[in-house]
N, C-alpha and C. Protein backbone atom coordinates (compact mmCIF):
# COMPACT_ATOMS: atom_id res chain seq x y z
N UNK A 1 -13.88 1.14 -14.06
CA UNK A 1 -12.48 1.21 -13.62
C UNK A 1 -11.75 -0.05 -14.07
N UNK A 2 -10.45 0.27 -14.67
CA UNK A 2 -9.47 -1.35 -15.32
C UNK A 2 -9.26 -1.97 -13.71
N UNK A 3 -9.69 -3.28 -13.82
CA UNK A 3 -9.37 -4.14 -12.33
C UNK A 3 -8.24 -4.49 -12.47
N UNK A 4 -7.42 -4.09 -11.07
CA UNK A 4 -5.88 -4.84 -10.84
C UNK A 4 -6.06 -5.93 -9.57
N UNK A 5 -5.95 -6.86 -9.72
CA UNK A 5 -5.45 -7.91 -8.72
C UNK A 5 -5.31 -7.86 -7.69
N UNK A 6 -5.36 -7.27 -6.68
CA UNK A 6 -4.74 -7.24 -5.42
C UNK A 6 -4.31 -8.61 -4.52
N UNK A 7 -5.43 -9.67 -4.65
CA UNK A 7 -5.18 -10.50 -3.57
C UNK A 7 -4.77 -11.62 -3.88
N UNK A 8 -4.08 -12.07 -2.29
CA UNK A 8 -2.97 -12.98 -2.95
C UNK A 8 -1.57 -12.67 -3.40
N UNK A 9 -1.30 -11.18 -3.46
CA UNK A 9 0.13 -10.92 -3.56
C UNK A 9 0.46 -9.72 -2.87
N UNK A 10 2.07 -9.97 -3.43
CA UNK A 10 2.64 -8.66 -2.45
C UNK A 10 2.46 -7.75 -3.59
N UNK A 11 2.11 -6.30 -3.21
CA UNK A 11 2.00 -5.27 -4.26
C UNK A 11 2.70 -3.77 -3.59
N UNK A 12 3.34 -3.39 -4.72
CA UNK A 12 3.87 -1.90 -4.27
C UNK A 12 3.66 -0.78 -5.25
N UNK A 13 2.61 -0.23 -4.71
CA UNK A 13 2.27 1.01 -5.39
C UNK A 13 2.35 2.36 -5.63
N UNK A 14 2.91 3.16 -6.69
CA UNK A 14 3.79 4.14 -6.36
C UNK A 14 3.04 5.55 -7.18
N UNK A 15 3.37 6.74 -6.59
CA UNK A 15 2.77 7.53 -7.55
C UNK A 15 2.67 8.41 -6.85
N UNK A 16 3.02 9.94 -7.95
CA UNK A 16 2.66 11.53 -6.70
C UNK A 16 1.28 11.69 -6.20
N UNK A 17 1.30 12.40 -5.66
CA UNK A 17 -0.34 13.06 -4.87
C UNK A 17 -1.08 13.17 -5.32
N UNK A 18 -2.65 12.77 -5.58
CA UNK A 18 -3.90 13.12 -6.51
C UNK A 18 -3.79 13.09 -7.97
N UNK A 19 -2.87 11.78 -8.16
CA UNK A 19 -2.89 10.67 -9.29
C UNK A 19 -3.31 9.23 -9.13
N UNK A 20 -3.84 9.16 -8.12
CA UNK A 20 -4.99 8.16 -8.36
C UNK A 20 -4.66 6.76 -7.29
N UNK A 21 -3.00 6.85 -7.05
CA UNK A 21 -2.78 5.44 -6.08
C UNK A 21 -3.90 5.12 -5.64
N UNK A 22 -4.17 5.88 -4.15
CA UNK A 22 -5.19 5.51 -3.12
C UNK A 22 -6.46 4.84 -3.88
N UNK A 23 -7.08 5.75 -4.76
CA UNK A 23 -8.23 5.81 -5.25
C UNK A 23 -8.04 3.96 -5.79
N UNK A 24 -7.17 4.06 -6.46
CA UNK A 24 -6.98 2.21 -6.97
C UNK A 24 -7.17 1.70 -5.61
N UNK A 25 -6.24 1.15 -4.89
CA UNK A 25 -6.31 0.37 -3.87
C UNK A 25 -7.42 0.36 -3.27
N UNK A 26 -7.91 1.93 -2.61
CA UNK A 26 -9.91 1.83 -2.13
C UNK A 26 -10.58 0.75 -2.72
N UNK A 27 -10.52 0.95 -3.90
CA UNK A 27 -11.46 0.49 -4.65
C UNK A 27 -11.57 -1.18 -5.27
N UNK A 28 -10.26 -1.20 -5.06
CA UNK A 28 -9.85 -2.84 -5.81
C UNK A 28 -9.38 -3.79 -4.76
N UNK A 29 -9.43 -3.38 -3.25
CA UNK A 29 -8.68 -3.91 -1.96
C UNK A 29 -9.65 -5.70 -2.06
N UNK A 30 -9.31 -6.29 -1.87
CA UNK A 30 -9.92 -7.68 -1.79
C UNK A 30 -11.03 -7.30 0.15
N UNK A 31 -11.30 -8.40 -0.12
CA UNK A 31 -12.49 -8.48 1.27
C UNK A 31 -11.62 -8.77 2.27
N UNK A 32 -12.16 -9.10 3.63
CA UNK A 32 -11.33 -8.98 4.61
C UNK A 32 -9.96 -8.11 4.67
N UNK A 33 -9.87 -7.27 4.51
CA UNK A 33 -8.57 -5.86 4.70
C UNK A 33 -8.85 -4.83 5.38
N UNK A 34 -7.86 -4.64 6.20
CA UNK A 34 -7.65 -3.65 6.98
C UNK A 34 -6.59 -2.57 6.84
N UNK A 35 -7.04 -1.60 6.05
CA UNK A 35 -6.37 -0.67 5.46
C UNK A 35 -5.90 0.34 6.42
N UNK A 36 -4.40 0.31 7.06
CA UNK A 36 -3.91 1.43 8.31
C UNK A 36 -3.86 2.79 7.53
N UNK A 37 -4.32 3.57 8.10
CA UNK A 37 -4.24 5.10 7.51
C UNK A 37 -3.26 5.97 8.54
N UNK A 38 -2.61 6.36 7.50
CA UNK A 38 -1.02 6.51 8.97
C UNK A 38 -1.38 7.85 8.45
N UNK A 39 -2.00 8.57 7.78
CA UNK A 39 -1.77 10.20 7.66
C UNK A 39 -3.34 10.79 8.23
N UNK A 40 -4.30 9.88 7.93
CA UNK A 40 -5.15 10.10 8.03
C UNK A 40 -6.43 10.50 7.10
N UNK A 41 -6.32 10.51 5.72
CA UNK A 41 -7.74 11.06 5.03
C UNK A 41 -8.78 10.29 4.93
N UNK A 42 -9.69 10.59 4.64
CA UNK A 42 -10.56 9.31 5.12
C UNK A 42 -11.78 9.36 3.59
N UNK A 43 -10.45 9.96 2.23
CA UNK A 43 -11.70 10.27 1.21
C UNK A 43 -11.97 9.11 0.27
N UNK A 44 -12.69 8.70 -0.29
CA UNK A 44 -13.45 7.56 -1.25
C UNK A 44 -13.22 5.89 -0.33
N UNK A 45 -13.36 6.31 1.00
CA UNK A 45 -13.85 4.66 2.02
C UNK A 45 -14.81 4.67 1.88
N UNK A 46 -15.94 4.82 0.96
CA UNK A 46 -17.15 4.48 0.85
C UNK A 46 -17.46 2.93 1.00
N UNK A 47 -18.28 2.21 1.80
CA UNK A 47 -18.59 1.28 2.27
C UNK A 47 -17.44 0.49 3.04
N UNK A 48 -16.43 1.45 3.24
CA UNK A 48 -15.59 0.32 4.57
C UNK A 48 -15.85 1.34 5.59
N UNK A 49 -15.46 0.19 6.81
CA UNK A 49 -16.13 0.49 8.42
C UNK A 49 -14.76 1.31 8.58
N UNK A 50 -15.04 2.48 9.58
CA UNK A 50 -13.98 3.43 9.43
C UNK A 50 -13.79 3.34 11.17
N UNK A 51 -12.86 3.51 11.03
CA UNK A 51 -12.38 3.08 13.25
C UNK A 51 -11.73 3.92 13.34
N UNK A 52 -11.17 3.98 14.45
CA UNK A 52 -10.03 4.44 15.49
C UNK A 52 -9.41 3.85 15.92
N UNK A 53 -8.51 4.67 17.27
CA UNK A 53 -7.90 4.13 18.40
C UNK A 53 -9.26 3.72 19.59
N UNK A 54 -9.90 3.72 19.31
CA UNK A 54 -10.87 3.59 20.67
C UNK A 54 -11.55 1.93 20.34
N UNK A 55 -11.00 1.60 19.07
CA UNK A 55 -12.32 0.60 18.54
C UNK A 55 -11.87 -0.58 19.61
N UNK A 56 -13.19 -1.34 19.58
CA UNK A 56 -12.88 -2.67 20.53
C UNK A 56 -12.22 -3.77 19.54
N UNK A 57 -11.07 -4.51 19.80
CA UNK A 57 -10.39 -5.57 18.92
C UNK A 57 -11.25 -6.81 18.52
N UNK A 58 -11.83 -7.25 19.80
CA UNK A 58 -12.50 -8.00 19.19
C UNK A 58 -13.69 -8.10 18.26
N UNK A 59 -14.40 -7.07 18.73
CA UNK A 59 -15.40 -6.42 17.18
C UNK A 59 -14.82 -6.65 15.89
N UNK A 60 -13.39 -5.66 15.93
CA UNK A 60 -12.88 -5.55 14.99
C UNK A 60 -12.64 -6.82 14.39
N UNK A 61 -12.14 -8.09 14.72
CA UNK A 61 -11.90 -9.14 14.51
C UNK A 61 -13.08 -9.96 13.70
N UNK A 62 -14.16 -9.63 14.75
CA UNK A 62 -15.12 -10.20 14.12
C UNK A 62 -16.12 -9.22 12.79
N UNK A 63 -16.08 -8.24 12.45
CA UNK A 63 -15.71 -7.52 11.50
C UNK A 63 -15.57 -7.73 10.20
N UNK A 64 -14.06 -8.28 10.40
CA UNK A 64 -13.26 -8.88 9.46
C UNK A 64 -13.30 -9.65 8.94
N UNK A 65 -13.91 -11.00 9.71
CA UNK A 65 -14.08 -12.17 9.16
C UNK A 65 -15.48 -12.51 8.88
N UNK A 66 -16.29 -11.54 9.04
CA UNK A 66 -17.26 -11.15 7.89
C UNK A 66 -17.25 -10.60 6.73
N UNK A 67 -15.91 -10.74 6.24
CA UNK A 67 -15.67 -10.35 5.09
C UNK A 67 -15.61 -8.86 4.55
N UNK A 68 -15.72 -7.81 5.87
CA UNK A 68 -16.11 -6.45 5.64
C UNK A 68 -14.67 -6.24 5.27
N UNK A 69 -13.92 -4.63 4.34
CA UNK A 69 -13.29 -3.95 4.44
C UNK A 69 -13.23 -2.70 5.67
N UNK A 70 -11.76 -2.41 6.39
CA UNK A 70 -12.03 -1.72 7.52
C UNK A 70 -10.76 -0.94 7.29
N UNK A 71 -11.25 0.39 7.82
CA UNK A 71 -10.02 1.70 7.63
C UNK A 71 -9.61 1.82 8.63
N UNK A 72 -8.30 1.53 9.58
CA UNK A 72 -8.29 1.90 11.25
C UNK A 72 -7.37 3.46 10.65
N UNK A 73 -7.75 4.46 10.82
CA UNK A 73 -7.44 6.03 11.05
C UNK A 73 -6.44 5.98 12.44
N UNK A 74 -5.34 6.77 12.04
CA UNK A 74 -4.44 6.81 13.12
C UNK A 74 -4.62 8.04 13.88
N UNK A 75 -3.97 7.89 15.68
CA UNK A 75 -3.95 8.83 15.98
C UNK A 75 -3.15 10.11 15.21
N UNK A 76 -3.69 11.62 15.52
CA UNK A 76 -2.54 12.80 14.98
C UNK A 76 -1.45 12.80 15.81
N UNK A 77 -1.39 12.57 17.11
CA UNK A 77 -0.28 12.10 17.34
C UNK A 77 1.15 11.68 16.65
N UNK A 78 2.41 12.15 16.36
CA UNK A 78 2.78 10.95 15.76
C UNK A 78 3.43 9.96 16.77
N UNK A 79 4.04 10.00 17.56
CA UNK A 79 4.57 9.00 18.28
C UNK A 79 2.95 7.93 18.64
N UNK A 80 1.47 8.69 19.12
CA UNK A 80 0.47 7.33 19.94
C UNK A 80 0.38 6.94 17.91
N UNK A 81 0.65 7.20 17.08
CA UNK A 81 0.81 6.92 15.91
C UNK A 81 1.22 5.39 15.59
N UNK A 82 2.46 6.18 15.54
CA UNK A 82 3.65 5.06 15.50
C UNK A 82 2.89 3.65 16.49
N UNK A 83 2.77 3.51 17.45
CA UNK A 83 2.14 2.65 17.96
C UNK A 83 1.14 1.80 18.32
N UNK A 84 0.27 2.70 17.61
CA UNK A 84 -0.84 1.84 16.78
C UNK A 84 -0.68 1.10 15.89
N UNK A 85 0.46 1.70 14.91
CA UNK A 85 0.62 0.64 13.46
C UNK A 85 1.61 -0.33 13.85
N UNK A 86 2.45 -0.32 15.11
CA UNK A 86 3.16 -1.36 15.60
C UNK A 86 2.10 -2.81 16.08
N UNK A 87 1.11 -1.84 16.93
CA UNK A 87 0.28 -3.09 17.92
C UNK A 87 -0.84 -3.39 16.40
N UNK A 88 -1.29 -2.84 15.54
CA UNK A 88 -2.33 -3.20 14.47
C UNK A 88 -1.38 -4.54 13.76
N UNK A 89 -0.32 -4.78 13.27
CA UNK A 89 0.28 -4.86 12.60
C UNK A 89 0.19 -6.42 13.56
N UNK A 90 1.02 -6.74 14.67
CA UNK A 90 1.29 -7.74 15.21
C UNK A 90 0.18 -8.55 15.56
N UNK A 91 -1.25 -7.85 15.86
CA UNK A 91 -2.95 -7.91 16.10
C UNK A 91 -3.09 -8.74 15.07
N UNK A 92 -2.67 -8.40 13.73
CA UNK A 92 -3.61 -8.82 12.70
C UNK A 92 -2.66 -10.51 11.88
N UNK A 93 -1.38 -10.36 12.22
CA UNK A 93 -0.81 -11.51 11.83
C UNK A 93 -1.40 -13.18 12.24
N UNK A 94 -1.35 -13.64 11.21
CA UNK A 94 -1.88 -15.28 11.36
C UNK A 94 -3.33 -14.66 11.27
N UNK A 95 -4.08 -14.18 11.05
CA UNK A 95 -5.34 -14.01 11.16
C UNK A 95 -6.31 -14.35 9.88
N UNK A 96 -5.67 -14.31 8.86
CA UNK A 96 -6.04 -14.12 7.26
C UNK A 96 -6.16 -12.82 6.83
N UNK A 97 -5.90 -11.82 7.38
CA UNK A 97 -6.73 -10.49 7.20
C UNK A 97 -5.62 -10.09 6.04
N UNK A 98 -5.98 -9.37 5.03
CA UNK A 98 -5.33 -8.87 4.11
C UNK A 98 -4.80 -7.41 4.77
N UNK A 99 -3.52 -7.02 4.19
CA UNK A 99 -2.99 -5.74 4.60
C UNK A 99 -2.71 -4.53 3.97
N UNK A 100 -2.97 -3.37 4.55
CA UNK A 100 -2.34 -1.96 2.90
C UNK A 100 -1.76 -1.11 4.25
N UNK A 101 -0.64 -0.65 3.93
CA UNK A 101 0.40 -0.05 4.65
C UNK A 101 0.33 1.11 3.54
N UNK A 102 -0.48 2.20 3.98
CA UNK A 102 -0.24 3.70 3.39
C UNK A 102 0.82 4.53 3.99
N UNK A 103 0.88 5.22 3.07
CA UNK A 103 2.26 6.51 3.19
C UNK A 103 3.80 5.59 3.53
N UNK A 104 3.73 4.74 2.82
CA UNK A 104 5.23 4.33 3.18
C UNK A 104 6.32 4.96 3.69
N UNK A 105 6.53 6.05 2.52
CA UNK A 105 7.78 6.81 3.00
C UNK A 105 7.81 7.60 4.24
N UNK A 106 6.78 7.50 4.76
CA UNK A 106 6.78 8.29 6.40
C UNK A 106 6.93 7.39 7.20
N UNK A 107 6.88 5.83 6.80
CA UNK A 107 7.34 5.07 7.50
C UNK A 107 9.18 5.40 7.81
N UNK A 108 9.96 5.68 6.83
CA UNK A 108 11.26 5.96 6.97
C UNK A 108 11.88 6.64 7.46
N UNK A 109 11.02 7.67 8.88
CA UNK A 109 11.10 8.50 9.81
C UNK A 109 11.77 7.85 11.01
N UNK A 110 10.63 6.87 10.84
CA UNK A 110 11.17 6.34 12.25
C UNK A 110 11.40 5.01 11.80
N UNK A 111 12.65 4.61 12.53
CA UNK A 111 13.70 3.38 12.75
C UNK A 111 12.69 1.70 13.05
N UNK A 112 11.35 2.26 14.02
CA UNK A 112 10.40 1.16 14.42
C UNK A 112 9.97 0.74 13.14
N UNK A 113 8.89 1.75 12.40
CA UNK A 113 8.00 1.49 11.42
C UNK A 113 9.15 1.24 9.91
N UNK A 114 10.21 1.58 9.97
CA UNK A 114 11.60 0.95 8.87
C UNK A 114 11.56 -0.27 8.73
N UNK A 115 11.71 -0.91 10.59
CA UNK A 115 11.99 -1.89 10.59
C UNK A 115 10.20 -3.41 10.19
N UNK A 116 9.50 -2.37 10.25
CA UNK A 116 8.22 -2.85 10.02
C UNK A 116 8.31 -3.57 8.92
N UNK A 117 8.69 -2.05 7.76
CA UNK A 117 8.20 -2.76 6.62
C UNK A 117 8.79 -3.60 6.16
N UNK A 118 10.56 -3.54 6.57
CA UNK A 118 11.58 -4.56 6.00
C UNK A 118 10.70 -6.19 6.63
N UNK A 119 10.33 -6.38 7.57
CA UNK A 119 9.99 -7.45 8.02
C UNK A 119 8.70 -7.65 7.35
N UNK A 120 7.48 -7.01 7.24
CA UNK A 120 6.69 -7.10 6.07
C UNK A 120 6.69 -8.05 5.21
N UNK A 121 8.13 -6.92 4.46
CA UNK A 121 8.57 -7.93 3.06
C UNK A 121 9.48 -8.88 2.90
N UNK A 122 9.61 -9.36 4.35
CA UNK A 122 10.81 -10.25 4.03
C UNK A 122 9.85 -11.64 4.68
N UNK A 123 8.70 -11.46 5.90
CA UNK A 123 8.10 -12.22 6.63
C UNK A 123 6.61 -12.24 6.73
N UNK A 124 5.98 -11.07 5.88
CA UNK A 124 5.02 -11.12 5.50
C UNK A 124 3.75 -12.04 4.96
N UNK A 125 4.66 -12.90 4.16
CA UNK A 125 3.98 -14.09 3.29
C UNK A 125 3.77 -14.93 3.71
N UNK A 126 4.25 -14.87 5.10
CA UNK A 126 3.42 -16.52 6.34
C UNK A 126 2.50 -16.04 6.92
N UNK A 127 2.26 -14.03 7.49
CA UNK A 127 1.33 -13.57 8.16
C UNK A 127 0.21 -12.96 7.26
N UNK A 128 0.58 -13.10 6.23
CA UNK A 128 -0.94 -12.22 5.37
C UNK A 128 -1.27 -12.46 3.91
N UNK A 129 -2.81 -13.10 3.78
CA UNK A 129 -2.77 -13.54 2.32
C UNK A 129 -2.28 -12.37 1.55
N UNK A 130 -2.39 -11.16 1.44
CA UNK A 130 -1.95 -10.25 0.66
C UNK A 130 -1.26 -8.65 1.31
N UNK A 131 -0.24 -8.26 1.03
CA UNK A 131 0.06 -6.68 1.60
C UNK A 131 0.16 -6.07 0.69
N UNK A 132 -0.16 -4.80 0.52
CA UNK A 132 -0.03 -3.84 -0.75
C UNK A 132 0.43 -2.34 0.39
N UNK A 133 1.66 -2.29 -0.34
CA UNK A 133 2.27 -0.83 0.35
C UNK A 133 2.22 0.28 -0.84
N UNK A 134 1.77 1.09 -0.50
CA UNK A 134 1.99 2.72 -0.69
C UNK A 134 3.08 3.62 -0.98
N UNK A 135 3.19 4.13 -1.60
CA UNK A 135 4.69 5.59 -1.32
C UNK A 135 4.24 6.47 -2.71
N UNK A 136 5.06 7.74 -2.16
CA UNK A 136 4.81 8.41 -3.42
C UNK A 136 5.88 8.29 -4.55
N UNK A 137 7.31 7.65 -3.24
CA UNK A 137 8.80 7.41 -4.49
C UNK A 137 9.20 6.06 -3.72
N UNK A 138 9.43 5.61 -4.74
CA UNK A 138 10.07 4.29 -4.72
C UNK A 138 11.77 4.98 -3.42
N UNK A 139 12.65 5.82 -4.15
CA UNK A 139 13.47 6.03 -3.65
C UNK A 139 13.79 6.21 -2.34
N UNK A 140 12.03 6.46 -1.49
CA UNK A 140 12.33 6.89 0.19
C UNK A 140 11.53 5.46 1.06
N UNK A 141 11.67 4.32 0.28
CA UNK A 141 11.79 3.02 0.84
C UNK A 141 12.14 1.94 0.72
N UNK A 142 12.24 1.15 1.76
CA UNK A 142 13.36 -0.30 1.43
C UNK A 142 13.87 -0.49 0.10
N UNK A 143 14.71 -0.90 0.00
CA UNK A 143 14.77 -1.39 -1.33
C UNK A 143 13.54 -2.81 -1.52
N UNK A 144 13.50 -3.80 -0.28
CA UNK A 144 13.48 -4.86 -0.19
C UNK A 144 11.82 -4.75 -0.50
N UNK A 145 11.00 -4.03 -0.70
CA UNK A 145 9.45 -3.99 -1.15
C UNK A 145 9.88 -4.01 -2.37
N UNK A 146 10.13 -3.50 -3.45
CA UNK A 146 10.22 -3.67 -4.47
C UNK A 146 10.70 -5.27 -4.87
N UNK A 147 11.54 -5.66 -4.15
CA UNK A 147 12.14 -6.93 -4.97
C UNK A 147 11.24 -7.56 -4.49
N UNK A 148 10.36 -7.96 -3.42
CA UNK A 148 9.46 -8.54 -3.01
C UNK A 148 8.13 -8.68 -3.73
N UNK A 149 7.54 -6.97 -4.16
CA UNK A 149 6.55 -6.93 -5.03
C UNK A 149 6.48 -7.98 -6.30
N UNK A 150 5.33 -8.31 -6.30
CA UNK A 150 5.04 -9.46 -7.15
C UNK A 150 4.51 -8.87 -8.54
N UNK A 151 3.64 -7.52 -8.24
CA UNK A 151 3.58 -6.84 -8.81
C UNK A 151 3.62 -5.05 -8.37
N UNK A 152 4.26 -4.61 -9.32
CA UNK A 152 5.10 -2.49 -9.14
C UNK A 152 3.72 -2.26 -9.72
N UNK A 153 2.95 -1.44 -9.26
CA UNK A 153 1.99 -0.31 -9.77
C UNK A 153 2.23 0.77 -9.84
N UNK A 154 2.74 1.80 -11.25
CA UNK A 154 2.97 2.99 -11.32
C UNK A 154 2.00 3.95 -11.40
N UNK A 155 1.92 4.65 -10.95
CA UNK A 155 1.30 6.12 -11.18
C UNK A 155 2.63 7.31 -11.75
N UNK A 156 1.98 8.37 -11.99
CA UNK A 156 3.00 9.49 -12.51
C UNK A 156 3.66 9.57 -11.49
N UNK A 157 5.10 9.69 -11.37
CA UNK A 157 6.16 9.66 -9.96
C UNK A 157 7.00 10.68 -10.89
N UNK A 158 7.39 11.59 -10.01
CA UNK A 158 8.65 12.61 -10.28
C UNK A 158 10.14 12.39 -9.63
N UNK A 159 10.43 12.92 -10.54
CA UNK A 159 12.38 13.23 -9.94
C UNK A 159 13.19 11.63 -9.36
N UNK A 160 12.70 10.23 -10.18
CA UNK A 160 12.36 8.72 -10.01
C UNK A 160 13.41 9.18 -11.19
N UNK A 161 13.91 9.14 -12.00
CA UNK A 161 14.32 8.78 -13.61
C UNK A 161 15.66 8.05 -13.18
N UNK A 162 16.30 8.64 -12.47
CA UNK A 162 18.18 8.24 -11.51
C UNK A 162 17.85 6.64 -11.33
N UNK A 163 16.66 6.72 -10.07
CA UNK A 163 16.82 5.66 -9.75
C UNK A 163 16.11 4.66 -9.79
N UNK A 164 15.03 4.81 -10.51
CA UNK A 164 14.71 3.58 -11.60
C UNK A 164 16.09 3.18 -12.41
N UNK A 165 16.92 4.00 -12.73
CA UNK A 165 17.66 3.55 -14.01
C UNK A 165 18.95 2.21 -13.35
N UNK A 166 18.68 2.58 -12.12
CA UNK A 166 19.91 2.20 -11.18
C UNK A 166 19.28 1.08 -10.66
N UNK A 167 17.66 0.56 -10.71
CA UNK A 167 17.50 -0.63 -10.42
C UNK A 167 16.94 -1.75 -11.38
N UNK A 168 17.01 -0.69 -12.97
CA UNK A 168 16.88 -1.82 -14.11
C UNK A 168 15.66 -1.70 -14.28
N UNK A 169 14.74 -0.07 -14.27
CA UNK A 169 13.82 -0.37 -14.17
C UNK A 169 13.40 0.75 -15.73
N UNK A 170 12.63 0.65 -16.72
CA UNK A 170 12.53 1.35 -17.78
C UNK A 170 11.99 2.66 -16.99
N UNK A 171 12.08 3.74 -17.00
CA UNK A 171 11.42 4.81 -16.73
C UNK A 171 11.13 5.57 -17.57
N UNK A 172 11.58 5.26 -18.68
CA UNK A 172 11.50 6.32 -20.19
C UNK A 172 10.18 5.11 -20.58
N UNK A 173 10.10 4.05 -20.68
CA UNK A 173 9.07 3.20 -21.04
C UNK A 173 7.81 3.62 -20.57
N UNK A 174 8.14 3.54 -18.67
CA UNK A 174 7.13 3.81 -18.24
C UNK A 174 6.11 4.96 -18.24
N UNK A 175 6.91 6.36 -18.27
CA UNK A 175 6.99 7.83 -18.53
C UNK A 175 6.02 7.95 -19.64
N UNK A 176 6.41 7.37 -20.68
CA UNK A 176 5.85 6.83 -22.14
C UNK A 176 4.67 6.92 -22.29
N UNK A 177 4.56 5.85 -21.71
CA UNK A 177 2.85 4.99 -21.36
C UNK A 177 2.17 5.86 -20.30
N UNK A 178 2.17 6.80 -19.24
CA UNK A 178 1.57 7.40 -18.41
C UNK A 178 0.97 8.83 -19.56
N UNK A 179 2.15 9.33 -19.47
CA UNK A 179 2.80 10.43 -20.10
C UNK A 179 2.17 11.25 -19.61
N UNK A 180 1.96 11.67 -17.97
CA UNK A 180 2.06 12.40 -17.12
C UNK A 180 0.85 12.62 -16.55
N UNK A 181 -0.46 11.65 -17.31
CA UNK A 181 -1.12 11.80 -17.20
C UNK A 181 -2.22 11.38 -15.52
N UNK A 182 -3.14 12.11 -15.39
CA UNK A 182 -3.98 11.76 -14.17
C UNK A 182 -4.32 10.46 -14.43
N UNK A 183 -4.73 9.47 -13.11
CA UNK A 183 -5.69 8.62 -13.24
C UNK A 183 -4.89 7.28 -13.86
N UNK A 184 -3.86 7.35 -14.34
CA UNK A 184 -3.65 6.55 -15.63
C UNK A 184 -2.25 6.08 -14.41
N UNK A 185 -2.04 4.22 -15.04
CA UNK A 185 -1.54 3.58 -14.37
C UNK A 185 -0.70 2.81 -15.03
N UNK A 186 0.64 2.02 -15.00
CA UNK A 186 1.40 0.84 -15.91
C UNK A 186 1.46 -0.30 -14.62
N UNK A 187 1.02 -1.36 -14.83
CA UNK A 187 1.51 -2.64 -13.87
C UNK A 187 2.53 -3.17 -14.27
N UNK A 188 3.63 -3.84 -13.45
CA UNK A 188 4.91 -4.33 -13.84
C UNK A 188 4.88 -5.15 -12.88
N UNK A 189 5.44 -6.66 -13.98
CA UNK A 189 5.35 -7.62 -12.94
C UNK A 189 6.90 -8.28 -13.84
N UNK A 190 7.47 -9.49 -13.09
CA UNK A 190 8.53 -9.70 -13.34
C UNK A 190 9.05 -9.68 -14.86
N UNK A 191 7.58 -10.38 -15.77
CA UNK A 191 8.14 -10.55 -17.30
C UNK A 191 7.65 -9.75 -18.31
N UNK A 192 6.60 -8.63 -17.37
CA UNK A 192 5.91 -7.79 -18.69
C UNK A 192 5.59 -6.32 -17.77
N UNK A 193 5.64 -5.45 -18.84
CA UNK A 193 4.82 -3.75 -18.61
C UNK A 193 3.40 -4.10 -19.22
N UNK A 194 2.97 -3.39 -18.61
CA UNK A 194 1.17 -3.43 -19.41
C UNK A 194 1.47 -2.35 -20.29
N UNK A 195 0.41 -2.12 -20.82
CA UNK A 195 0.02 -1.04 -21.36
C UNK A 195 -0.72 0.07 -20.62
N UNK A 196 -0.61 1.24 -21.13
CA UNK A 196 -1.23 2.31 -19.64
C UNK A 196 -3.07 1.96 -19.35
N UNK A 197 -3.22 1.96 -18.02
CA UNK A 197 -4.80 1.91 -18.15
C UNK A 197 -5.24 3.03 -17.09
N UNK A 198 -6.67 2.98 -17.19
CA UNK A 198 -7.18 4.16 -16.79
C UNK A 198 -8.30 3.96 -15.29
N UNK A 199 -8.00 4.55 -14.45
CA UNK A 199 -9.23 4.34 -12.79
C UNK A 199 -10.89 4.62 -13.76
């Protein structure tokens, strides 16, 4: 698999359904991370500790700073939902623990978890060596993750062409280099596009 960077920065990773996002991040997440699963799948966590709502915190804590990777699975609930990734979120600040905020754009449901991520990316970088957020479109979150991202990870994204174009972002470049393909990825960081690479 081409290695991307994760730790140590802010990252925002974008891309439709069963093109590969997740599968990157699983796989490339730095040590100590606690990956919130706000929808719930629980496929390729192979060797991270997989929790709940029931888990004990301080385990969890200590866990972590054994250097393990850990999946906390949300309730189906959505509201005891929503409030898990509120209390996980405030739990884990100042701690060192690295962060991945999946399904972004379902964050944009609710007004709490909105206000999450804006603070994330605006206050993030004193509470966590690294956050890497999720979505399938750039268009159904903050603006303020993107300008934050240190580095954009594309996957194939649809019906994006408008408003990439509207934030200066090549989409015919990027489009290019994917060219619609599975698996296949462009990194964008402030002064360069990669070239496409492959999970």
């Amino acid at each position: 698999m081409s290695k991307v960077n994760l730790e140590n920065k802010y990252n925002l990773v974008l891309g439709a359904g069963k093109y590969g996002k997740s599968y990157l991040v699983k796989k490339t997440a730095p040590k100590r991370t606690l990956y919130i699963n706000y929808i719930g799948e629980l496929k390729d966590f192979d060797g991270w500790l997989k929790v709940g709502r029931n888990v004990d915190m301080n385990l969890l804590g200590r866990v972590l700073h054994q250097n393990r990777k850990v999946v906390f699975t949300c309730s189906k609930d959505n509201e005891q939902a929503i409030q898990e990734v509120l209390y996980l979120y405030d739990w884990a600040k100042g701690k060192g623990i690295n962060l991945i905020l999946d399904e972004c754009h379902v964050y944009e449901e609710d007004k709490r978890l909105k206000r999450l991520l804006q603070n994330s990316a605006t206050h993030g970088r004193h509470d966590f060596p690294s956050i890497t957020w999720l979505s399938v479109r750039m268009a159904v979150i903050p603006n303020i993750l993107a300008t934050q991202a240190e580095q954009v990870i594309f996957f194939h994204t649809r019906n994006e062409k408008a408003y990439y174009s509207s934030k200066g972002i090549s989409h015919e470049e990027i489009s290019k280099k994917i060219n619609g393909r599975k698996y296949y990825f462009v990194v964008v960081t402030d002064d360069s596009i990669s070239e496409a690479k492959k999970l």
